[in-house]
PDB file of N, CA and C in Angstrom:
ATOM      1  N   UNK A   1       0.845  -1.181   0.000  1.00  0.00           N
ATOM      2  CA  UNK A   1       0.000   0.000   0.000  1.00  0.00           C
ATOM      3  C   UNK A   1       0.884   1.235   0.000  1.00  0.00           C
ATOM      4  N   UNK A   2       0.696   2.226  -0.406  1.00  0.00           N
ATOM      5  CA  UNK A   2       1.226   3.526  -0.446  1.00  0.00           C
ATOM      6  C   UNK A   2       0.525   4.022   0.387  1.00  0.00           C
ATOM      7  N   UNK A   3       1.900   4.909   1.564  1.00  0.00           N
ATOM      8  CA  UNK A   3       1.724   5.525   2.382  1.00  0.00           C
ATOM      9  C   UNK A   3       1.771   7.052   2.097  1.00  0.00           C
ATOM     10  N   UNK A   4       1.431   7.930   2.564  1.00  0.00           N
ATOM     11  CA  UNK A   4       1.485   9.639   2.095  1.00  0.00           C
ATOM     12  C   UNK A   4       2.758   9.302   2.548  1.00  0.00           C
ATOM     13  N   UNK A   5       4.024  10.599   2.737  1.00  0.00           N
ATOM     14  CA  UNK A   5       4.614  10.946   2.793  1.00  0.00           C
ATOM     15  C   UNK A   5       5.933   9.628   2.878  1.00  0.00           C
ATOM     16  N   UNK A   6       5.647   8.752   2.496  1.00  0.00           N
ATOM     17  CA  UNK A   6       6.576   7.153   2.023  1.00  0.00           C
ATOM     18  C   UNK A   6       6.993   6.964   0.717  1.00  0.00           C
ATOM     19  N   UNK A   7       6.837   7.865  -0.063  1.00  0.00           N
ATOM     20  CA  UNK A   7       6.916   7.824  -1.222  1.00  0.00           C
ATOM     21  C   UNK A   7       7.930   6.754  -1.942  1.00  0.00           C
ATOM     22  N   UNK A   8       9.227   7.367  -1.307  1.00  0.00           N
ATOM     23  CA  UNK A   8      10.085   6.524  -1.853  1.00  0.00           C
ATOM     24  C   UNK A   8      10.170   5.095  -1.326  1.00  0.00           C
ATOM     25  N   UNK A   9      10.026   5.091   0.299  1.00  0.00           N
ATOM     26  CA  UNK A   9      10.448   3.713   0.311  1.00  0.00           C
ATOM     27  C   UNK A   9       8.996   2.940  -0.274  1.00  0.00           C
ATOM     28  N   UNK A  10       7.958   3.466  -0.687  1.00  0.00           N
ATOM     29  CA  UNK A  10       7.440   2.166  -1.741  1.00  0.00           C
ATOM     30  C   UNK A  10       7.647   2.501  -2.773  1.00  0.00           C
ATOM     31  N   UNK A  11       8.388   3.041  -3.547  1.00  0.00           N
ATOM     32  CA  UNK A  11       8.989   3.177  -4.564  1.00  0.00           C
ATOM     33  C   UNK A  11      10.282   1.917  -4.444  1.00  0.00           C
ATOM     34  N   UNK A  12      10.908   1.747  -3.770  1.00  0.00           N
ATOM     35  CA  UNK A  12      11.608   0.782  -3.369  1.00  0.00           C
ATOM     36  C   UNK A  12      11.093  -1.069  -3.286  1.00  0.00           C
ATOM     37  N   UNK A  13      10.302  -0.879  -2.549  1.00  0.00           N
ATOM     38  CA  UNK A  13       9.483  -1.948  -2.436  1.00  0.00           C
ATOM     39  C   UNK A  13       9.005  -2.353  -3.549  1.00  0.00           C
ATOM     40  N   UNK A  14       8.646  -1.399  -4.691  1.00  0.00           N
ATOM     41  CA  UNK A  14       8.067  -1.683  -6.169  1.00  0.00           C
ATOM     42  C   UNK A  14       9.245  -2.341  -7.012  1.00  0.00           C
ATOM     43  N   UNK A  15      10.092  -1.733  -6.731  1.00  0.00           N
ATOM     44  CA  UNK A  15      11.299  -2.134  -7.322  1.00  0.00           C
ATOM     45  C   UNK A  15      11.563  -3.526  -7.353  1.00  0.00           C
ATOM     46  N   UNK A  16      11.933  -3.827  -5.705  1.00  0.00           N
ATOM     47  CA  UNK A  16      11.685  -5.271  -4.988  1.00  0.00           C
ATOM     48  C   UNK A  16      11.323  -6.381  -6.051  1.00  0.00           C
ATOM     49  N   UNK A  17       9.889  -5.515  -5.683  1.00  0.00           N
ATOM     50  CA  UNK A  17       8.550  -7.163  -6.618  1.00  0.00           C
ATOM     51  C   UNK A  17       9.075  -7.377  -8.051  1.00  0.00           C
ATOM     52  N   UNK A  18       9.769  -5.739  -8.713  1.00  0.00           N
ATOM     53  CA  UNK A  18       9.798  -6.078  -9.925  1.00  0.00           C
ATOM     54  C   UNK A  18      10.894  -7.229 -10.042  1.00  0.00           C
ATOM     55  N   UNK A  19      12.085  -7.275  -9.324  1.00  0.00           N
ATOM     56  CA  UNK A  19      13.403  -7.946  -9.610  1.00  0.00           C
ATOM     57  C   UNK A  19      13.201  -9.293  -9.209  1.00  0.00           C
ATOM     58  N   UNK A  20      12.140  -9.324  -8.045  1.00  0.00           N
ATOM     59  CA  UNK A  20      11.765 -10.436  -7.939  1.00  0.00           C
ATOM     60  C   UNK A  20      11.323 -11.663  -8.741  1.00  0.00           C
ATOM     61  N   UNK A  21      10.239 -10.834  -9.458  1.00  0.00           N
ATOM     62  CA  UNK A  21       9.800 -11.686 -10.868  1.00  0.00           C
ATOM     63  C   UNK A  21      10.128 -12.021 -11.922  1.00  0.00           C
ATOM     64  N   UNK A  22      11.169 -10.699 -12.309  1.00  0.00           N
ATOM     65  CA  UNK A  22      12.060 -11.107 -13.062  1.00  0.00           C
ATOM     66  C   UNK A  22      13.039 -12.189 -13.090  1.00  0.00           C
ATOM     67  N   UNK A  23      13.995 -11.915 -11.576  1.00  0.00           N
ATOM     68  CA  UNK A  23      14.397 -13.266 -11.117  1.00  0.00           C
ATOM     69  C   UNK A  23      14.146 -14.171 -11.387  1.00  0.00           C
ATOM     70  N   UNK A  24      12.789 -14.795 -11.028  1.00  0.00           N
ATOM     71  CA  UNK A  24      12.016 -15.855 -11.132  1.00  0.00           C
ATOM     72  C   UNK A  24      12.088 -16.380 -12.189  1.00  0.00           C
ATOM     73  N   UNK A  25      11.765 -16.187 -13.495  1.00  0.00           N
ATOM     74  CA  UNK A  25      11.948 -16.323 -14.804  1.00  0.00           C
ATOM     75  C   UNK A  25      13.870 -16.722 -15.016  1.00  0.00           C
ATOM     76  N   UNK A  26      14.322 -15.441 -14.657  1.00  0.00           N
ATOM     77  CA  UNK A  26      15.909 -15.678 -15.361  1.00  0.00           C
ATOM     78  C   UNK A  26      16.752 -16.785 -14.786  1.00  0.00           C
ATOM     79  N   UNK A  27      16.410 -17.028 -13.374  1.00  0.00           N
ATOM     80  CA  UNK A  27      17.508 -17.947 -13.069  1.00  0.00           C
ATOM     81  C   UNK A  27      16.909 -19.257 -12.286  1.00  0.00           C
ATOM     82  N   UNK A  28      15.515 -19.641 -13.042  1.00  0.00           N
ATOM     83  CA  UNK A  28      14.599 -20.688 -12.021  1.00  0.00           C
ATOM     84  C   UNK A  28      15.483 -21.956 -12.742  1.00  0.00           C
ATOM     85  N   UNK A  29      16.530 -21.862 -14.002  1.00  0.00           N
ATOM     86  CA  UNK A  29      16.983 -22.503 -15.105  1.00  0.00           C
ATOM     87  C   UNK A  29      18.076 -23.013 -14.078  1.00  0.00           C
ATOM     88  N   UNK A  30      18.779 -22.232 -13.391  1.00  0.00           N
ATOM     89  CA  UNK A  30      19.823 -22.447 -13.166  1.00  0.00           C
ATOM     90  C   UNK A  30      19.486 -23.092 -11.085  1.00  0.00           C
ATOM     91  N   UNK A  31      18.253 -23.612 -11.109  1.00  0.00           N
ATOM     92  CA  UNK A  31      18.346 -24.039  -9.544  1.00  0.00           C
ATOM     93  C   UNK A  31      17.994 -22.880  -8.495  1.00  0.00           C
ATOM     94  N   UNK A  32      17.692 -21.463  -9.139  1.00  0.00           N
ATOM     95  CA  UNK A  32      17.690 -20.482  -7.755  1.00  0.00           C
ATOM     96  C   UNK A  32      16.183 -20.143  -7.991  1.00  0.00           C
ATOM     97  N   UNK A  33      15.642 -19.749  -6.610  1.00  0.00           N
ATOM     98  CA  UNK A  33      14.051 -19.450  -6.410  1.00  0.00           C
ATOM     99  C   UNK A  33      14.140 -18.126  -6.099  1.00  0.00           C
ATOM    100  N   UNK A  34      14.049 -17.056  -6.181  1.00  0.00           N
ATOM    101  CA  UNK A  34      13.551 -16.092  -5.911  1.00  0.00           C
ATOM    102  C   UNK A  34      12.262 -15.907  -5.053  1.00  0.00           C
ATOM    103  N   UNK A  35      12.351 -14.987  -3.654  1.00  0.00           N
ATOM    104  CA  UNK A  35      11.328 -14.913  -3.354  1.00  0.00           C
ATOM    105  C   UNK A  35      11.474 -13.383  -2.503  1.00  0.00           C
ATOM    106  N   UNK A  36      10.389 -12.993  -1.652  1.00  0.00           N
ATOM    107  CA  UNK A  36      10.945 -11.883  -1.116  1.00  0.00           C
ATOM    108  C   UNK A  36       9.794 -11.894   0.187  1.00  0.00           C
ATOM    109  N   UNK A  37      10.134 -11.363   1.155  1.00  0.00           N
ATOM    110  CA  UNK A  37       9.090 -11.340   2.416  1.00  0.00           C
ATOM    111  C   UNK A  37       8.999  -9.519   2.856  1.00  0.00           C
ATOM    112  N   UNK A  38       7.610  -9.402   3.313  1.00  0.00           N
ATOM    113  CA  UNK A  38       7.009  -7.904   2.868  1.00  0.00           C
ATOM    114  C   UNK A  38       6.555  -7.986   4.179  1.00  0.00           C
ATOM    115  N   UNK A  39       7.242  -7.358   5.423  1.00  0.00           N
ATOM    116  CA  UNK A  39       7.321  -7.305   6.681  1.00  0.00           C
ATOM    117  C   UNK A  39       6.184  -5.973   7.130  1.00  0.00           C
ATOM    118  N   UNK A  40       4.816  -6.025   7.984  1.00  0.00           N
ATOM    119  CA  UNK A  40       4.198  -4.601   8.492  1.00  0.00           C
ATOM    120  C   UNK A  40       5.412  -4.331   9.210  1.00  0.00           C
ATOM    121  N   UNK A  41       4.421  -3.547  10.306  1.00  0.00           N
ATOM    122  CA  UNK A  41       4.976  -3.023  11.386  1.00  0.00           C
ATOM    123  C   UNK A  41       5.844  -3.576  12.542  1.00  0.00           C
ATOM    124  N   UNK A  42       6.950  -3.874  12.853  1.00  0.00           N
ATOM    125  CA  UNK A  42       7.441  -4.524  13.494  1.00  0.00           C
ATOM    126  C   UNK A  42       8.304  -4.181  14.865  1.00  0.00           C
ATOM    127  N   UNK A  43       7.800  -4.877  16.153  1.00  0.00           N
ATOM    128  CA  UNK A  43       8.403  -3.968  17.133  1.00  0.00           C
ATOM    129  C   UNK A  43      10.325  -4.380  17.244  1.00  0.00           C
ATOM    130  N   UNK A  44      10.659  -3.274  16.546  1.00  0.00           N
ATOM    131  CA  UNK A  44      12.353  -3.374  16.283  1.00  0.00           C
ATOM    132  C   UNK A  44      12.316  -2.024  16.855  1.00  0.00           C
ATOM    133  N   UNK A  45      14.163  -1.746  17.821  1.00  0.00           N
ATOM    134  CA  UNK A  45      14.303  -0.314  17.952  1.00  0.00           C
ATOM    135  C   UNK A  45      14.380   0.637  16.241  1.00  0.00           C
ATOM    136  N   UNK A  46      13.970   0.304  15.549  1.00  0.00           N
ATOM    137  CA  UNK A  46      13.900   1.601  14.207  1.00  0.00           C
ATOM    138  C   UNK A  46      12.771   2.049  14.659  1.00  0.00           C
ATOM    139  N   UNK A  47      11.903   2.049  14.903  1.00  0.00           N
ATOM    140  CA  UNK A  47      10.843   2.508  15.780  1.00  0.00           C
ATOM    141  C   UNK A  47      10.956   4.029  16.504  1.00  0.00           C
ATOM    142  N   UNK A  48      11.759   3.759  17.345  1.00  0.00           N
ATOM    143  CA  UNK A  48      11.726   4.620  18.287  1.00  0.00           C
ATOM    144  C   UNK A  48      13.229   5.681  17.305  1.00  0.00           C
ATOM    145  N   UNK A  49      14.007   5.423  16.889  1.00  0.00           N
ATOM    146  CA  UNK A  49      14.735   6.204  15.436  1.00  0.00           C
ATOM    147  C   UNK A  49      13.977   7.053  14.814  1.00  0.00           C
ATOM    148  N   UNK A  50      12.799   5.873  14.410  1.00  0.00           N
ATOM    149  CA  UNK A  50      11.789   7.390  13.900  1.00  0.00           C
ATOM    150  C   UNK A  50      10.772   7.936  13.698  1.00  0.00           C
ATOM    151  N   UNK A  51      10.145   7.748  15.255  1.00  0.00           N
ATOM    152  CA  UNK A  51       9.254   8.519  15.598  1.00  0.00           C
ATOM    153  C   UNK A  51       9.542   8.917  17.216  1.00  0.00           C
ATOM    154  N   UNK A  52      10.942   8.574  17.660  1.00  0.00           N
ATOM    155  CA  UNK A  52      11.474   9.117  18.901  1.00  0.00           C
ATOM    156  C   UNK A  52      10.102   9.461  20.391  1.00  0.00           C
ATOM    157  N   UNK A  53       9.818  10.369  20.256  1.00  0.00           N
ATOM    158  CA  UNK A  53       9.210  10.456  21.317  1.00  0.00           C
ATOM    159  C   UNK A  53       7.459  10.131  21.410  1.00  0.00           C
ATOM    160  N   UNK A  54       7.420  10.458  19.992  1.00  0.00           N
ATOM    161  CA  UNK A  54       5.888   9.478  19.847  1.00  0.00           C
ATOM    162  C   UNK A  54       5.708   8.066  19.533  1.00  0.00           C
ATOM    163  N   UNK A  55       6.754   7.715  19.380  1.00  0.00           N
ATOM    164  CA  UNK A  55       7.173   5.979  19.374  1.00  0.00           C
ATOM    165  C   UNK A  55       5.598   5.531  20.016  1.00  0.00           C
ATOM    166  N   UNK A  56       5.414   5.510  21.216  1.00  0.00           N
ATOM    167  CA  UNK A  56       3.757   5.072  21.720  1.00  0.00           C
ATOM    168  C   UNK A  56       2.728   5.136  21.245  1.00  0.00           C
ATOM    169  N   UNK A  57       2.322   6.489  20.419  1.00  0.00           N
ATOM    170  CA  UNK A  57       1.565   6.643  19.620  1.00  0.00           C
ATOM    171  C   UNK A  57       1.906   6.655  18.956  1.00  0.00           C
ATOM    172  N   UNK A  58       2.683   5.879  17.777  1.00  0.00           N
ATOM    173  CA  UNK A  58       2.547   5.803  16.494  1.00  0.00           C
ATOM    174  C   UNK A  58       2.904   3.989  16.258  1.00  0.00           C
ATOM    175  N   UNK A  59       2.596   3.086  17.312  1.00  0.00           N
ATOM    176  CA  UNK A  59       2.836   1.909  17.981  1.00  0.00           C
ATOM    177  C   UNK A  59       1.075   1.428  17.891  1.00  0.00           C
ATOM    178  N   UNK A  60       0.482   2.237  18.781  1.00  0.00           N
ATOM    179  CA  UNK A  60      -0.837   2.354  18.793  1.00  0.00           C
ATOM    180  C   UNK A  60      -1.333   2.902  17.718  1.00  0.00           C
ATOM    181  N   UNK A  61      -1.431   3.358  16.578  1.00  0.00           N
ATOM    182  CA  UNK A  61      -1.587   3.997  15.108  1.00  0.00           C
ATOM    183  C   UNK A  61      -1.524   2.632  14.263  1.00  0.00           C
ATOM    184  N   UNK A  62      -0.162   2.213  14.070  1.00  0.00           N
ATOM    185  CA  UNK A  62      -0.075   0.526  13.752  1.00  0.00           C
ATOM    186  C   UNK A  62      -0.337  -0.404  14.141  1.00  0.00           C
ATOM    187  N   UNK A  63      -0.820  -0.748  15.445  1.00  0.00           N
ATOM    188  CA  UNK A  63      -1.791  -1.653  15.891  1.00  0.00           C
ATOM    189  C   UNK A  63      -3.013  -1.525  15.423  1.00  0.00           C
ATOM    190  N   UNK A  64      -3.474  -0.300  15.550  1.00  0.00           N
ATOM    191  CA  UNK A  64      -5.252   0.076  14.612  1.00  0.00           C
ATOM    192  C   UNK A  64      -5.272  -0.457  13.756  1.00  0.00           C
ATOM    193  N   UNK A  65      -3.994  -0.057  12.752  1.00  0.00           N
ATOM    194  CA  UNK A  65      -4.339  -0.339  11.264  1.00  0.00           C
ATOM    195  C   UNK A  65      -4.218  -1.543  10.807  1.00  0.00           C
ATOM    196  N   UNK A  66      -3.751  -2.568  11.758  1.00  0.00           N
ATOM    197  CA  UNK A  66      -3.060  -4.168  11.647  1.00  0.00           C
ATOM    198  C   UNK A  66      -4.727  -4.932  12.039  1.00  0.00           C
ATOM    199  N   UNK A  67      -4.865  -5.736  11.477  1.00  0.00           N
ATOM    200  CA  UNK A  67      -5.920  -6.414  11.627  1.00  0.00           C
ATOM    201  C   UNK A  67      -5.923  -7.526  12.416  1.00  0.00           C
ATOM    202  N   UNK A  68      -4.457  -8.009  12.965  1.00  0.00           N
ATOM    203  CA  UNK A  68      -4.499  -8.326  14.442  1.00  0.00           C
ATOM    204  C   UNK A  68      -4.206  -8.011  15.455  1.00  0.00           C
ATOM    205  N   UNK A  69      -4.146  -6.524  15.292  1.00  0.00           N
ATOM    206  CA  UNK A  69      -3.977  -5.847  16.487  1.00  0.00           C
ATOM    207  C   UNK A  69      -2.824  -5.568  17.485  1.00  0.00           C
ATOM    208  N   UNK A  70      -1.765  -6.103  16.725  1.00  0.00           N
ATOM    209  CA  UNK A  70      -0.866  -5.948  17.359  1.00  0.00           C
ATOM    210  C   UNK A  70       0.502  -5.422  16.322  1.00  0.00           C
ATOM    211  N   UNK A  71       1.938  -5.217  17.124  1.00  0.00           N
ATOM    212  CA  UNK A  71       2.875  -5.500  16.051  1.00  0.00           C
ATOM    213  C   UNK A  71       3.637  -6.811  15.747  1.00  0.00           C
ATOM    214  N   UNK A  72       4.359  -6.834  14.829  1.00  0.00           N
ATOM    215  CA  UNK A  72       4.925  -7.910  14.859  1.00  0.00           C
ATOM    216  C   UNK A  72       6.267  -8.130  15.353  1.00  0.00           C
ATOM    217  N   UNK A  73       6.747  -9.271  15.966  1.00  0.00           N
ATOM    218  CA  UNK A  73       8.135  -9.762  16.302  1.00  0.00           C
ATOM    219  C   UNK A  73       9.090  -9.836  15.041  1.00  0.00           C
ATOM    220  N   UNK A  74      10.687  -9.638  15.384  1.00  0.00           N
ATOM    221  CA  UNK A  74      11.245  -9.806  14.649  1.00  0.00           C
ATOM    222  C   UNK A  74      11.177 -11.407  14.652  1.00  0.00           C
ATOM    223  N   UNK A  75      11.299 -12.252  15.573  1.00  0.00           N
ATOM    224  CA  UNK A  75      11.235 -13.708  15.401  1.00  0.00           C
ATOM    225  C   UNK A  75      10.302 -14.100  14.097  1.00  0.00           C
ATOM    226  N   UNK A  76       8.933 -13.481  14.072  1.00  0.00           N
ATOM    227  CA  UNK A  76       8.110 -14.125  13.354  1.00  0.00           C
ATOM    228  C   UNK A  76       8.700 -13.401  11.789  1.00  0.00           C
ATOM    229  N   UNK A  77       9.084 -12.622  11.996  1.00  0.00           N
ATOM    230  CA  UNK A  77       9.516 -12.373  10.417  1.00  0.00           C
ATOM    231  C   UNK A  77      10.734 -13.261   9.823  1.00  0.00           C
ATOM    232  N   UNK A  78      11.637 -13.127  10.855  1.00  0.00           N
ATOM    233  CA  UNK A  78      12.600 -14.217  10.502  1.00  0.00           C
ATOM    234  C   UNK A  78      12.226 -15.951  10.244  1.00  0.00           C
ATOM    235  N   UNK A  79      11.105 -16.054  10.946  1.00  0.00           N
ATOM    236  CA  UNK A  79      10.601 -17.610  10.908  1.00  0.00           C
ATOM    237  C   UNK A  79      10.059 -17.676   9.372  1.00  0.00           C
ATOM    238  N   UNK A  80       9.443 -16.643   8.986  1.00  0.00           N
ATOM    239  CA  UNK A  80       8.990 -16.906   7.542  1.00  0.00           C
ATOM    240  C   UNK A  80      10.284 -16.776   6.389  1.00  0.00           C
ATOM    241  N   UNK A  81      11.048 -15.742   6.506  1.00  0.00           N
ATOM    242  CA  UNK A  81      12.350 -15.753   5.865  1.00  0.00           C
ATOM    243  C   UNK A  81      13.163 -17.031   5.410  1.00  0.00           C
ATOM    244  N   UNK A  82      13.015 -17.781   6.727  1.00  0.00           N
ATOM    245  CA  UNK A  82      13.429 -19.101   7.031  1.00  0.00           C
ATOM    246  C   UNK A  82      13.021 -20.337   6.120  1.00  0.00           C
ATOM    247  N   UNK A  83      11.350 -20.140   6.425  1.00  0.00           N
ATOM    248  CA  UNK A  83      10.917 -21.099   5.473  1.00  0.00           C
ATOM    249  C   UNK A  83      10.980 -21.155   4.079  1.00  0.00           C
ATOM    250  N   UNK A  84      10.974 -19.278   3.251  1.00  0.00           N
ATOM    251  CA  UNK A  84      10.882 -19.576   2.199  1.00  0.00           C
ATOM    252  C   UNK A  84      12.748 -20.058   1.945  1.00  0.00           C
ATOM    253  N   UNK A  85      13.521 -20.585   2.565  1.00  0.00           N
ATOM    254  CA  UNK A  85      15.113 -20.197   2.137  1.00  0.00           C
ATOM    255  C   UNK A  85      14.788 -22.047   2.634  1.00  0.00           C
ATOM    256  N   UNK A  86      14.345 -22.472   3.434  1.00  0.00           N
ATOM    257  CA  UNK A  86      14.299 -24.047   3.768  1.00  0.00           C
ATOM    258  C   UNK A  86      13.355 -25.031   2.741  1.00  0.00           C
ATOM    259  N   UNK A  87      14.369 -26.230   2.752  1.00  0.00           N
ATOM    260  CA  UNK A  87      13.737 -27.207   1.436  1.00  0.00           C
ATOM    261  C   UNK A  87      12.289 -27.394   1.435  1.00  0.00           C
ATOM    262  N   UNK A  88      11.558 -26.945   2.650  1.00  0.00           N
ATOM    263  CA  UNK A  88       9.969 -26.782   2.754  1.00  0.00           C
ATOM    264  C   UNK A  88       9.206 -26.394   1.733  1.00  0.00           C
ATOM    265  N   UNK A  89      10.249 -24.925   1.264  1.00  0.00           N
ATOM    266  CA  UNK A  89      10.241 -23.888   0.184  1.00  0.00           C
ATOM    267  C   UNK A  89      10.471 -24.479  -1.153  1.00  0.00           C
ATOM    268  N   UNK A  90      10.702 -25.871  -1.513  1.00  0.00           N
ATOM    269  CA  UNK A  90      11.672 -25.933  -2.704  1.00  0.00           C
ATOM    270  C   UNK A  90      10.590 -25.636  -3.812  1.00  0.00           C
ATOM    271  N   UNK A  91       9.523 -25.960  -3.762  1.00  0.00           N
ATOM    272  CA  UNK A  91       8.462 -25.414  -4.945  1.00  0.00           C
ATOM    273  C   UNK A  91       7.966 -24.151  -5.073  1.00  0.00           C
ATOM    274  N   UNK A  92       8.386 -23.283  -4.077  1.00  0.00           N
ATOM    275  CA  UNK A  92       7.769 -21.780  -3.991  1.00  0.00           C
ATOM    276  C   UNK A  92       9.225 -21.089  -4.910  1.00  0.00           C
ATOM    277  N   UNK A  93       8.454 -20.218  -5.683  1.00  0.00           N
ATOM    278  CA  UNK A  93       9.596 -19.263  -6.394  1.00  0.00           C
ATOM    279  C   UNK A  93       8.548 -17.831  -6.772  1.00  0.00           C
ATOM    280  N   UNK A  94       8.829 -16.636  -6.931  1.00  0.00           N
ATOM    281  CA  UNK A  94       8.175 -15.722  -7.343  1.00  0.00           C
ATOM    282  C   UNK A  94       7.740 -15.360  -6.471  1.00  0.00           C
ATOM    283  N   UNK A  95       7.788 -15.731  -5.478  1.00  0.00           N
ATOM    284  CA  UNK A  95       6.024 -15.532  -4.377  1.00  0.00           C
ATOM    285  C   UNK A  95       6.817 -14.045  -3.163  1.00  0.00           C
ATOM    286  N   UNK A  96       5.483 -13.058  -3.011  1.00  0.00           N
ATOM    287  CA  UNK A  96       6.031 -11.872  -2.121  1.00  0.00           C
ATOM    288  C   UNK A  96       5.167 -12.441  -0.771  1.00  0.00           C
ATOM    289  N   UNK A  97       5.793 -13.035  -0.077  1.00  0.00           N
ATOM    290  CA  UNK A  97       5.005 -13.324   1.286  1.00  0.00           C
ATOM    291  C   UNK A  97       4.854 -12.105   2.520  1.00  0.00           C
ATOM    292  N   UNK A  98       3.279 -11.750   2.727  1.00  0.00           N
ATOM    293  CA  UNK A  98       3.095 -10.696   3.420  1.00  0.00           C
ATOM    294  C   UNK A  98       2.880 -10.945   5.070  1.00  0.00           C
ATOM    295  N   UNK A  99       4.287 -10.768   6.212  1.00  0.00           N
ATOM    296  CA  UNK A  99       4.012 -11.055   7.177  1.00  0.00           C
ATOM    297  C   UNK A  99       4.145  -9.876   7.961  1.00  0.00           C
ATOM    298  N   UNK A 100       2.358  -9.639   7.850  1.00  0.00           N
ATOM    299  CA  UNK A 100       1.811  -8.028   8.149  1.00  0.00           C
ATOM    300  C   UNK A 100       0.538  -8.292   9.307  1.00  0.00           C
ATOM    301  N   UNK A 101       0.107  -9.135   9.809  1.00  0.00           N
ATOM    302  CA  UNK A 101      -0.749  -8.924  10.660  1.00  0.00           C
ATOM    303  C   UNK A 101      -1.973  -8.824   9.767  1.00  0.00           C
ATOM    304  N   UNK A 102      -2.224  -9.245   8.114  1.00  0.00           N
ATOM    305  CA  UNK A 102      -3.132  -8.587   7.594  1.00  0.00           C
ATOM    306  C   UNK A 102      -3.825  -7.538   7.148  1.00  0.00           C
ATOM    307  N   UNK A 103      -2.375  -6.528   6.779  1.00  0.00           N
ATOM    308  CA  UNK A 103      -2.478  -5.142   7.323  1.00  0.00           C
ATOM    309  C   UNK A 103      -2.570  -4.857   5.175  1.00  0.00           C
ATOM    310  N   UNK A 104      -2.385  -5.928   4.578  1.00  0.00           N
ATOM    311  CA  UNK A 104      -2.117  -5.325   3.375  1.00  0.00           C
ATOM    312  C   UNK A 104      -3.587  -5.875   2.924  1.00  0.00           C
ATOM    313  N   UNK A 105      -4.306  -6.913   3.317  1.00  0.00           N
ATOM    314  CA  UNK A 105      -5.637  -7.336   2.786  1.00  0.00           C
ATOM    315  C   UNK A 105      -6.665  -6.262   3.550  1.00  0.00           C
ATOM    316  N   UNK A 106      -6.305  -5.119   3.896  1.00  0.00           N
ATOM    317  CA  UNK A 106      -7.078  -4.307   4.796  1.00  0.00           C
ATOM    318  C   UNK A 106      -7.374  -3.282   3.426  1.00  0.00           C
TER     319      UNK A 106
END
């Protein structure tokens, strides 16, 4: 989703999906999967970097907008990272896995 004043970093993120898919195609020949994981809100100190003293309310702002209500762990982002990189993964290629709390089907 595009955020107001985020411009670039989903401009970035667009980028992402594109190389991703491309990927997918160029080197599925040669054994490699391409995939990419599309992390919400996550309680990491970048947080408090940058939104410093409203860190609380803007914690509670992303909990609203998360459709489970909470933020997410770095554990759980890394657990999905994990899987798509583990032989679990060996048939997934292309795929942008969203571990957002449901915040992007909102």
């Amino acid at each position: 989703k595009g955020i107001p004043i985020y411009s670039t970093y989903s401009a970035t993120k667009a980028a992402l999906r594109s190389f991703v898919r491309t990927w997918t195609g160029e080197f599925a020949g040669k054994g490699i999967r391409t995939n990419m994981v599309s992390p919400g809100a996550t309680d990491t100190p970048i947080l408090e970097g940058q939104f410093g003293a409203n860190v609380d309310a803007m914690k509670d702002q992303f909990k609203a907008m998360t459709p489970m209500g909470r933020l997410g762990e770095p554990e759980e982002i890394a657990a999905a990272a994990a899987y798509l990189a583990s032989d679990d993964a060996s048939f997934v290629t292309g795929l942008e896995l969203y571990v957002d709390g449901g915040y992007i089907a909102r």
